[in-house]
C-alpha atoms as a PDB file:
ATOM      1  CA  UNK A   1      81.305  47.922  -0.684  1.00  0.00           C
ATOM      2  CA  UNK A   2      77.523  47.533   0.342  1.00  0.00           C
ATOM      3  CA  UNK A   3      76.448  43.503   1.394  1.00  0.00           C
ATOM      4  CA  UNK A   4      73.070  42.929   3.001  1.00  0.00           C
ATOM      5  CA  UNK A   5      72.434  39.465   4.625  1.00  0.00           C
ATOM      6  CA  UNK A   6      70.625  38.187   7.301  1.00  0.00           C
ATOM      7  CA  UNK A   7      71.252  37.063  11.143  1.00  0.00           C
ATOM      8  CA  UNK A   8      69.938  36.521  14.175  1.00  0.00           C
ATOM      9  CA  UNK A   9      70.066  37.796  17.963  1.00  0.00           C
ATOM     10  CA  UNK A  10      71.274  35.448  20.215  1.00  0.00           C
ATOM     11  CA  UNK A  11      71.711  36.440  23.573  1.00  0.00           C
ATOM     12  CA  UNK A  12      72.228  40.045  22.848  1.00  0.00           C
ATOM     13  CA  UNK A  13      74.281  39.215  20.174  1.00  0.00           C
ATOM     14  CA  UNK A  14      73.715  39.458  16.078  1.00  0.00           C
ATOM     15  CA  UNK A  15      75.615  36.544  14.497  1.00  0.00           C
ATOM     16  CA  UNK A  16      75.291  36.243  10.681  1.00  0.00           C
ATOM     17  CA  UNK A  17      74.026  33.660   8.269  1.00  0.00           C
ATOM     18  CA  UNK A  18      77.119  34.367   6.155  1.00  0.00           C
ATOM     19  CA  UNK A  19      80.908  36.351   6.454  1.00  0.00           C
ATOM     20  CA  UNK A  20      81.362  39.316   5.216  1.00  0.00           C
ATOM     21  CA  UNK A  21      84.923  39.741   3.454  1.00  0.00           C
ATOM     22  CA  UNK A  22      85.867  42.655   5.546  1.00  0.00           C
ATOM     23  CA  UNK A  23      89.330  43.080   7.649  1.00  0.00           C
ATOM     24  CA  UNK A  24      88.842  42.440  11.554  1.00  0.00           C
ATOM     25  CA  UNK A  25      88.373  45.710  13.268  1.00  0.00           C
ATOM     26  CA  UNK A  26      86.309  47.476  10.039  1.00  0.00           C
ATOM     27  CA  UNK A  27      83.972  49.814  11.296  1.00  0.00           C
ATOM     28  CA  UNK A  28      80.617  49.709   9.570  1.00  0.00           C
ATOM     29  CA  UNK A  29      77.452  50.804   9.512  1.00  0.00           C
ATOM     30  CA  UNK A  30      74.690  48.766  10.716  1.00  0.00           C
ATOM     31  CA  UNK A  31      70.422  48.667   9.891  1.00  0.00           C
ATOM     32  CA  UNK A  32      68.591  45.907  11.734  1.00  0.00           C
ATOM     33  CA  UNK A  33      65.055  45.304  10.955  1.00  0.00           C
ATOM     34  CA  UNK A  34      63.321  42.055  12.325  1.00  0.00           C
ATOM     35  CA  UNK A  35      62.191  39.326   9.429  1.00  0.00           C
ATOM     36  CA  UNK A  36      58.350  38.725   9.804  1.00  0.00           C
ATOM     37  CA  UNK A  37      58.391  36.038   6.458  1.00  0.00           C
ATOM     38  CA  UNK A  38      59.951  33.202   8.825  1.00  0.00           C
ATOM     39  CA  UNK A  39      57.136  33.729  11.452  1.00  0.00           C
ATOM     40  CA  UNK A  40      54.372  33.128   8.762  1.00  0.00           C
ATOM     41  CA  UNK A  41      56.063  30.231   7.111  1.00  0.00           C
ATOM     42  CA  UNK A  42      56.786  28.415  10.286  1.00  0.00           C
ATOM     43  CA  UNK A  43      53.275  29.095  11.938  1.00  0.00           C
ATOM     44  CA  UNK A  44      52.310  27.822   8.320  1.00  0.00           C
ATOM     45  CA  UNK A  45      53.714  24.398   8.385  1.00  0.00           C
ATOM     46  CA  UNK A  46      53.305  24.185  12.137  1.00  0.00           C
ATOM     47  CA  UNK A  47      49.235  24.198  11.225  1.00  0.00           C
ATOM     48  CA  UNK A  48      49.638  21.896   8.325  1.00  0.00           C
ATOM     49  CA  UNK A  49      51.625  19.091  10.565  1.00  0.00           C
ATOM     50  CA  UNK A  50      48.967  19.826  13.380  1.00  0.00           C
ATOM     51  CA  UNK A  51      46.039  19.098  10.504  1.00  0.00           C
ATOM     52  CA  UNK A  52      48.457  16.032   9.407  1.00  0.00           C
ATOM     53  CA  UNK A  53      48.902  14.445  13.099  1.00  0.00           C
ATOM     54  CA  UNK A  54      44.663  15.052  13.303  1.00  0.00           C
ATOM     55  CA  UNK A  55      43.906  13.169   9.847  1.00  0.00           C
ATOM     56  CA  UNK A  56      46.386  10.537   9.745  1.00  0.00           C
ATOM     57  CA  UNK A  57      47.147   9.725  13.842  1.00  0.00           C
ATOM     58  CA  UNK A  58      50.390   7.239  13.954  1.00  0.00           C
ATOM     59  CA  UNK A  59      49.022   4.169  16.052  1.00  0.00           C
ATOM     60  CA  UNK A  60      51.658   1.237  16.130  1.00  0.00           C
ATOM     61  CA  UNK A  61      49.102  -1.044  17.689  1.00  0.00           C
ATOM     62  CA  UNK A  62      51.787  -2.640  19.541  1.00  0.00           C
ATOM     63  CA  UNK A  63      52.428  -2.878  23.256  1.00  0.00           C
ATOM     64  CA  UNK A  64      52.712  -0.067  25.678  1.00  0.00           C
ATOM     65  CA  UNK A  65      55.755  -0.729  27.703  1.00  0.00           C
ATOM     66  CA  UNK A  66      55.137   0.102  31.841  1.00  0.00           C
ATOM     67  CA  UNK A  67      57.969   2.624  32.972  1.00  0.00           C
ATOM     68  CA  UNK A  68      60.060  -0.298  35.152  1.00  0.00           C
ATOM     69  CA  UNK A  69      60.269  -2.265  31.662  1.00  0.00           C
ATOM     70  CA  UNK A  70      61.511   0.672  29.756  1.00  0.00           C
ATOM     71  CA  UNK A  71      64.141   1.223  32.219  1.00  0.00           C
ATOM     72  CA  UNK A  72      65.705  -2.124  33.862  1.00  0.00           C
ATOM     73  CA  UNK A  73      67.630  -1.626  36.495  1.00  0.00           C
ATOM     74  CA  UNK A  74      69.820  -4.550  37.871  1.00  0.00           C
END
């Protein structure tokens, strides 16, 4: 049986988007390769919000609260 999924490394560790229907203790072979099509997409959208937040700012107009009134203390 040959699967191929994804994962990532966290702390040392690769954890997998999915399970694998394998017994516990099955020794297998393992390729890792790092995915570079996240890193695009996310640097992608991260530019398009940025260009968003710049064209459209969110102003509320309403009144700025001082620290002390955001956080009473009796």
């Amino acid at each position: 049986m040959k699967t191929e999924t994804t994962g990532t490394i966290v702390a040392g560790v690769l954890q997998l988007d999915e399970r694998i229907d394998l017994p516990d203790q099955s020794r297998v072979r393992v390729a890792v390769a790092p995915l570079e099509e996240w890193r695009t997409r996310f640097q992608t959208g991260l530019k398009a919000w940025k260009q968003l937040c710049h064209d459209r700012p969110a102003n509320s107009g309403g009144r700025r609260y001082t620290r002390d009134e955001l956080h009473e203390r009796d």
